[in-house]
N, C-alpha and C. Protein backbone atom coordinates (compact mmCIF):
# COMPACT_ATOMS: atom_id res chain seq x y z
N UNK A 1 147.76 105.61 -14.85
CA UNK A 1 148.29 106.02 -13.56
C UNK A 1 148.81 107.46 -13.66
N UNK A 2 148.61 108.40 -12.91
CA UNK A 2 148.62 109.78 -12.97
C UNK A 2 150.05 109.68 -12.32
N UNK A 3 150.88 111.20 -12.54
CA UNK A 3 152.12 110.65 -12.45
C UNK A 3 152.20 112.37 -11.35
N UNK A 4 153.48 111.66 -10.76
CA UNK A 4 153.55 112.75 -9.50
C UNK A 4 154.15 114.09 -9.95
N UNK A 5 153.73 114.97 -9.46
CA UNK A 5 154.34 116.86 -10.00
C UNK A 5 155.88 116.56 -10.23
N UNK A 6 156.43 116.06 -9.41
CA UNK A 6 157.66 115.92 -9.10
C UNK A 6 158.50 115.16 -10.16
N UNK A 7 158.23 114.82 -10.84
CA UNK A 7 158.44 113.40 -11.96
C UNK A 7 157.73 114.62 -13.43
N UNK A 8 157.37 115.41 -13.54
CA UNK A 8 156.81 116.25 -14.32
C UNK A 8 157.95 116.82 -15.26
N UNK A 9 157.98 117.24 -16.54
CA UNK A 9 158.37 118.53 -17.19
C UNK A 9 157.91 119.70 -16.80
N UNK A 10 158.38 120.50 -16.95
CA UNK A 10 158.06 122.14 -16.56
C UNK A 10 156.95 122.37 -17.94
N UNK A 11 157.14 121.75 -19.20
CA UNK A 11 155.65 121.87 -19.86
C UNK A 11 154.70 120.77 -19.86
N UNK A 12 155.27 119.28 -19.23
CA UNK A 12 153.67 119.21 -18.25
C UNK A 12 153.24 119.67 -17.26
N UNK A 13 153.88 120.30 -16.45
CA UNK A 13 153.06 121.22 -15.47
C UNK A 13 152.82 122.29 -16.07
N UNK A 14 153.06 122.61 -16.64
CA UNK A 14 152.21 124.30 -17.17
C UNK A 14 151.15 123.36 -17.99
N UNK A 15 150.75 122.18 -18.43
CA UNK A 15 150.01 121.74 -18.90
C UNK A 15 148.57 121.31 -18.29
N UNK A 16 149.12 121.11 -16.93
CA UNK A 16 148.64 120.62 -15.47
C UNK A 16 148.05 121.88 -15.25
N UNK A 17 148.64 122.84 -14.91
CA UNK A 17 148.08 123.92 -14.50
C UNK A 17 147.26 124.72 -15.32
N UNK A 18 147.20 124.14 -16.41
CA UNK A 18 145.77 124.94 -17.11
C UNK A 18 144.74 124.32 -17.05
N UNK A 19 144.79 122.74 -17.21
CA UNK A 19 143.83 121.71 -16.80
C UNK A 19 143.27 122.12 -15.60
N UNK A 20 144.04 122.66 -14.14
CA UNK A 20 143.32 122.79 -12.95
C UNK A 20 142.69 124.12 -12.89
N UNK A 21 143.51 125.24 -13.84
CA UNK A 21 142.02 126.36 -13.78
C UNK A 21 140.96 126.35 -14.52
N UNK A 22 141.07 125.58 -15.66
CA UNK A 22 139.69 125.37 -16.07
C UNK A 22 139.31 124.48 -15.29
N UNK A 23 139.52 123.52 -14.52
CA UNK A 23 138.33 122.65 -13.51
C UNK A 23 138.24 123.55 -12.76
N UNK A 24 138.90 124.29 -11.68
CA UNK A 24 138.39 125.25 -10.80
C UNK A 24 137.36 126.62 -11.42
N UNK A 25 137.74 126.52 -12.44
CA UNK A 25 136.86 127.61 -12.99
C UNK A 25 135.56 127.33 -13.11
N UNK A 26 135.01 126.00 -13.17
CA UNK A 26 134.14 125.26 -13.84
C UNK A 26 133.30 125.25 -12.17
N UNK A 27 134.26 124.67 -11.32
CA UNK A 27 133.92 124.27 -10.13
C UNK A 27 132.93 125.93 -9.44
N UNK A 28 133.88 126.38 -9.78
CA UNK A 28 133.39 128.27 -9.10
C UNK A 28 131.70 128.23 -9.72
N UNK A 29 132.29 128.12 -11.05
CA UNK A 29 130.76 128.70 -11.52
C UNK A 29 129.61 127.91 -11.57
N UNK A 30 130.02 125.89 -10.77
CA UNK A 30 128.69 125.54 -10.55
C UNK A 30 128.42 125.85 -8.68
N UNK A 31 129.47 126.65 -8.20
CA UNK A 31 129.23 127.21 -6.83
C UNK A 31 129.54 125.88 -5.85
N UNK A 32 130.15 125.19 -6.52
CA UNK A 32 131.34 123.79 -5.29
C UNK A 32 132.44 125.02 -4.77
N UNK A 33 132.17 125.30 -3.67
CA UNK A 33 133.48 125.95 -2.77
C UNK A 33 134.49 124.90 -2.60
N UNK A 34 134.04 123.88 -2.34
CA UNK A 34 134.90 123.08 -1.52
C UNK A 34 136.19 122.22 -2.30
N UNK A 35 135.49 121.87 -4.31
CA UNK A 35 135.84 121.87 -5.19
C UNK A 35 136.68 122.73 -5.68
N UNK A 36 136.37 123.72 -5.27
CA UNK A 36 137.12 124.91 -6.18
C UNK A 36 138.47 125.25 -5.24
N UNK A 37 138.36 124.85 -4.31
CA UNK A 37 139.90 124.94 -3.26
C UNK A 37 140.55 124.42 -3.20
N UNK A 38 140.28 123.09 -3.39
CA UNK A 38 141.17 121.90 -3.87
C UNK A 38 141.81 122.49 -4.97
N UNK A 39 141.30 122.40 -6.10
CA UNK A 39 141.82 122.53 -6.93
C UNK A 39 143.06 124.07 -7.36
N UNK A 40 142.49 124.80 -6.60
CA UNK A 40 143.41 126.19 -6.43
C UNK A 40 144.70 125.67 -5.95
N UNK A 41 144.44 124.77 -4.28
CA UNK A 41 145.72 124.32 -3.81
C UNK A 41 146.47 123.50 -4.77
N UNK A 42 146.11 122.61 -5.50
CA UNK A 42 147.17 121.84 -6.54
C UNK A 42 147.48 122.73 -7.53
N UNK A 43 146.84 124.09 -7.87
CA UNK A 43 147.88 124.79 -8.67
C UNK A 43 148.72 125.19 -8.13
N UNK A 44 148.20 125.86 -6.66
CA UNK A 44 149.80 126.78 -6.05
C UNK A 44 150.95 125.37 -5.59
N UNK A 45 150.37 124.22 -5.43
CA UNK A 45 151.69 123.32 -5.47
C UNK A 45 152.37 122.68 -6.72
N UNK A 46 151.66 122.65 -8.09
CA UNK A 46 151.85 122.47 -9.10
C UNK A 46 152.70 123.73 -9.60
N UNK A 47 152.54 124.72 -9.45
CA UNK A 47 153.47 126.17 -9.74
C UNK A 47 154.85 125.86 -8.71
N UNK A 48 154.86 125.16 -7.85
CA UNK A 48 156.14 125.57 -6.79
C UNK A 48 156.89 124.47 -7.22
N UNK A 49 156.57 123.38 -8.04
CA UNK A 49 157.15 122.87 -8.77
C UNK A 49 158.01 123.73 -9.92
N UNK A 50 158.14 124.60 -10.14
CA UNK A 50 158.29 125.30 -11.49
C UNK A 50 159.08 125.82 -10.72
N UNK A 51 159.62 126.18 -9.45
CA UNK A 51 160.46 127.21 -8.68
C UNK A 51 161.48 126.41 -8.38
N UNK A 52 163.03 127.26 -8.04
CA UNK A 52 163.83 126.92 -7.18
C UNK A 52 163.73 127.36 -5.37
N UNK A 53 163.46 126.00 -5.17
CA UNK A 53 163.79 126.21 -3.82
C UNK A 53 164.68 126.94 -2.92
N UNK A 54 166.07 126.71 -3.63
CA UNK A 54 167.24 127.44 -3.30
C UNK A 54 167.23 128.83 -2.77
N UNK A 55 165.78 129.41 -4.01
CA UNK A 55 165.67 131.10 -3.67
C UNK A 55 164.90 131.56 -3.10
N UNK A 56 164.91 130.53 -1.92
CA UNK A 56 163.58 130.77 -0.64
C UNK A 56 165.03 130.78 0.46
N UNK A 57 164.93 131.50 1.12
CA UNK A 57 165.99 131.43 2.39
C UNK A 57 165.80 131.99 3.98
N UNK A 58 165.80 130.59 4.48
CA UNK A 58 165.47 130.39 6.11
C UNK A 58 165.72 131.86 6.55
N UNK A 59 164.78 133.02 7.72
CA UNK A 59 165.31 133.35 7.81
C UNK A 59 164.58 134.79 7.68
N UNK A 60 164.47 134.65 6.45
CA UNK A 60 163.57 135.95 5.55
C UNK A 60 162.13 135.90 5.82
N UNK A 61 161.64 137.11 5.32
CA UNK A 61 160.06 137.26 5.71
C UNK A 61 159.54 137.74 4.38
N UNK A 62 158.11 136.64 3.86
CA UNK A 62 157.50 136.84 2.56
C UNK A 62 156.13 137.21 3.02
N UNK A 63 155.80 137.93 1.67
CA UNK A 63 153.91 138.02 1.78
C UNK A 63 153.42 136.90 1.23
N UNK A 64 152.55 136.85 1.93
CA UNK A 64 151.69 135.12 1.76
C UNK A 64 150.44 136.16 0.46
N UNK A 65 150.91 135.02 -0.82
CA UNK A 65 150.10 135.88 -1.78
C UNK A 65 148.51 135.97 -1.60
N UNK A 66 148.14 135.13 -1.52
CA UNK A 66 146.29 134.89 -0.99
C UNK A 66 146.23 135.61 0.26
N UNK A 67 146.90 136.04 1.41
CA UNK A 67 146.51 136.50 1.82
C UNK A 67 147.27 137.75 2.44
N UNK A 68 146.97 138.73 1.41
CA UNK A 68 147.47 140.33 1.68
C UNK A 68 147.82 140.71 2.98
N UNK A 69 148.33 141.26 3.51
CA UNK A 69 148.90 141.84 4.66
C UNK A 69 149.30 140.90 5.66
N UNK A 70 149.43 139.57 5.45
CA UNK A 70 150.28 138.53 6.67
C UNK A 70 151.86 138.29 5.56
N UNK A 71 152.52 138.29 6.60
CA UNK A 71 154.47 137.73 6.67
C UNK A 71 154.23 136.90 6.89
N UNK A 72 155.15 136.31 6.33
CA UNK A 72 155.64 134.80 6.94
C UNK A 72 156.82 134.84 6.76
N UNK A 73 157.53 134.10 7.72
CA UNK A 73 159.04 134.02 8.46
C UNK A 73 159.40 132.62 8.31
N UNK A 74 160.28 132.13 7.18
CA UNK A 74 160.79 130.29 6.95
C UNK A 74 161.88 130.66 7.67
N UNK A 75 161.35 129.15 8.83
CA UNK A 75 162.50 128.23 9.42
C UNK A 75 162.81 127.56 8.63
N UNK A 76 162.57 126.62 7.85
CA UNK A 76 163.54 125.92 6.92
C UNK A 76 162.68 125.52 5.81
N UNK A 77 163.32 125.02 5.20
CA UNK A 77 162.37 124.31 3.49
C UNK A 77 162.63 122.68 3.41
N UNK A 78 161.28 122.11 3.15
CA UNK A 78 161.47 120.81 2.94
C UNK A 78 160.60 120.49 1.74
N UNK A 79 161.70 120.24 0.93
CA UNK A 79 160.91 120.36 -0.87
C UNK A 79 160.54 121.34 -1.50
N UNK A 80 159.25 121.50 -1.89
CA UNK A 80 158.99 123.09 -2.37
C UNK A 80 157.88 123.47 -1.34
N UNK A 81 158.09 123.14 0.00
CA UNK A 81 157.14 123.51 0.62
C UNK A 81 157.99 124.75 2.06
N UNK A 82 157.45 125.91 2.49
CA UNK A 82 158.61 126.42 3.58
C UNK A 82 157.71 125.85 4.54
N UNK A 83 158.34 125.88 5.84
CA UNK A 83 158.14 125.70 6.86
C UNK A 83 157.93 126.88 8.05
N UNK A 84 157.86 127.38 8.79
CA UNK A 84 157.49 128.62 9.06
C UNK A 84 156.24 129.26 10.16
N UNK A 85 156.18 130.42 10.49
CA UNK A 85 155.31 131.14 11.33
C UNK A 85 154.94 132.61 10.35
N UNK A 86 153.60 132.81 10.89
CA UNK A 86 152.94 134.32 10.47
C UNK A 86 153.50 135.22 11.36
N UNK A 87 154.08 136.37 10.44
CA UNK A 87 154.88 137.15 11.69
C UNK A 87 153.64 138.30 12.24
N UNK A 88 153.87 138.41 13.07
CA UNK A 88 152.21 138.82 14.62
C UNK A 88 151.30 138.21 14.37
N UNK A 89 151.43 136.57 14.32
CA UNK A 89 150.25 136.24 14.04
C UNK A 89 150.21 134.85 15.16
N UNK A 90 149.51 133.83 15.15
CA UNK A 90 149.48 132.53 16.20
C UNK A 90 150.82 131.71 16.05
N UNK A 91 151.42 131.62 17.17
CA UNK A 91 153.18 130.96 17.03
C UNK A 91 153.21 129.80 16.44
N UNK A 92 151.89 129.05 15.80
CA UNK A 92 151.77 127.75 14.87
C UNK A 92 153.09 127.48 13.67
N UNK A 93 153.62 126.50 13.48
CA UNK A 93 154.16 126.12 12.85
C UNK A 93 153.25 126.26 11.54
N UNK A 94 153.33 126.47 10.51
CA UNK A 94 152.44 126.21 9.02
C UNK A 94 153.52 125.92 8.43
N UNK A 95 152.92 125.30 7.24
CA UNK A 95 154.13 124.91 5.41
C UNK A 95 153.14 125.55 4.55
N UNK A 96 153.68 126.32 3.96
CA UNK A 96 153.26 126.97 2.92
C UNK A 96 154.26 126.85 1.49
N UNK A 97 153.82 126.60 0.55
CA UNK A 97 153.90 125.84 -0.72
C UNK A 97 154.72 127.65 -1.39
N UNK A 98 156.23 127.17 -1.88
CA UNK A 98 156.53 128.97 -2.13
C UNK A 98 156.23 129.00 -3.50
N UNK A 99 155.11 128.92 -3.97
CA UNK A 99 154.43 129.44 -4.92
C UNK A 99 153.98 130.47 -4.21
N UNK A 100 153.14 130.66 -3.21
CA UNK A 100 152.46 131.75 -2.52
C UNK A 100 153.34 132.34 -1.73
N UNK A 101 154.73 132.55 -1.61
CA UNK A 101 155.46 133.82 -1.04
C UNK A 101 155.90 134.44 -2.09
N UNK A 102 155.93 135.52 -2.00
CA UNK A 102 156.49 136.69 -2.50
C UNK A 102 157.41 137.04 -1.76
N UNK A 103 158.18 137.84 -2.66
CA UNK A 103 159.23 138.19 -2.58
C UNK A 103 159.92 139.03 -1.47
N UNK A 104 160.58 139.91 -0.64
CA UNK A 104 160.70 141.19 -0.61
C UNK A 104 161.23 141.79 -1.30
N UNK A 105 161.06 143.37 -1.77
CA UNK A 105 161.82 143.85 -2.63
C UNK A 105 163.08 144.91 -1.66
């Protein structure tokens, strides 16, 4: 029985997360797109495991790492996931996993 991120050591998930770039790596180079995204997304949620939540704060505006030049603006955090809007972008609610925000400096 595979056991949940959350229930993890910080060196089984860094253990986890090498397991999923070599499958995504594997996946890329037999040309499964669809394979290979999956598996990207359980690293960036497998990495946000490794973070404090705490140092995400409602409020603030991050760069969404995958995708260069969009903000994002957290309304609140539930787990290691924010909650949130693209700032000038569609007023959609999204959760984005804060492995993929960055910082401001």
């Amino acid at each position: 029985m595979e056991k949940r991120y959350s229930a993890m050591s910080h060196y089984e998930l860094n253990q986890e997360i090498a397991q999923l770039h070599e499958k995504a790596r594997k996946a890329e180079q037999l040309g499964i797109v669809n394979e290979f995204a999956v598996y990207e997304r359980k690293i960036s949620i497998a990495k946000a495991y490794l973070l404090n939540p705490e140092d995400y704060l409602p409020g603030e505006v991050y760069e969404i790492e995958q995708d260069p030049g969009s903000r994002f603006k957290i309304d609140y955090l539930n787990g290691i996931f924010a909650w949130g809007k693209r700032v000038g972008g569609a007023e959609q609610e999204e959760a984005v996993p804060i492995s993929l925000l960055i910082k401001p400096e």
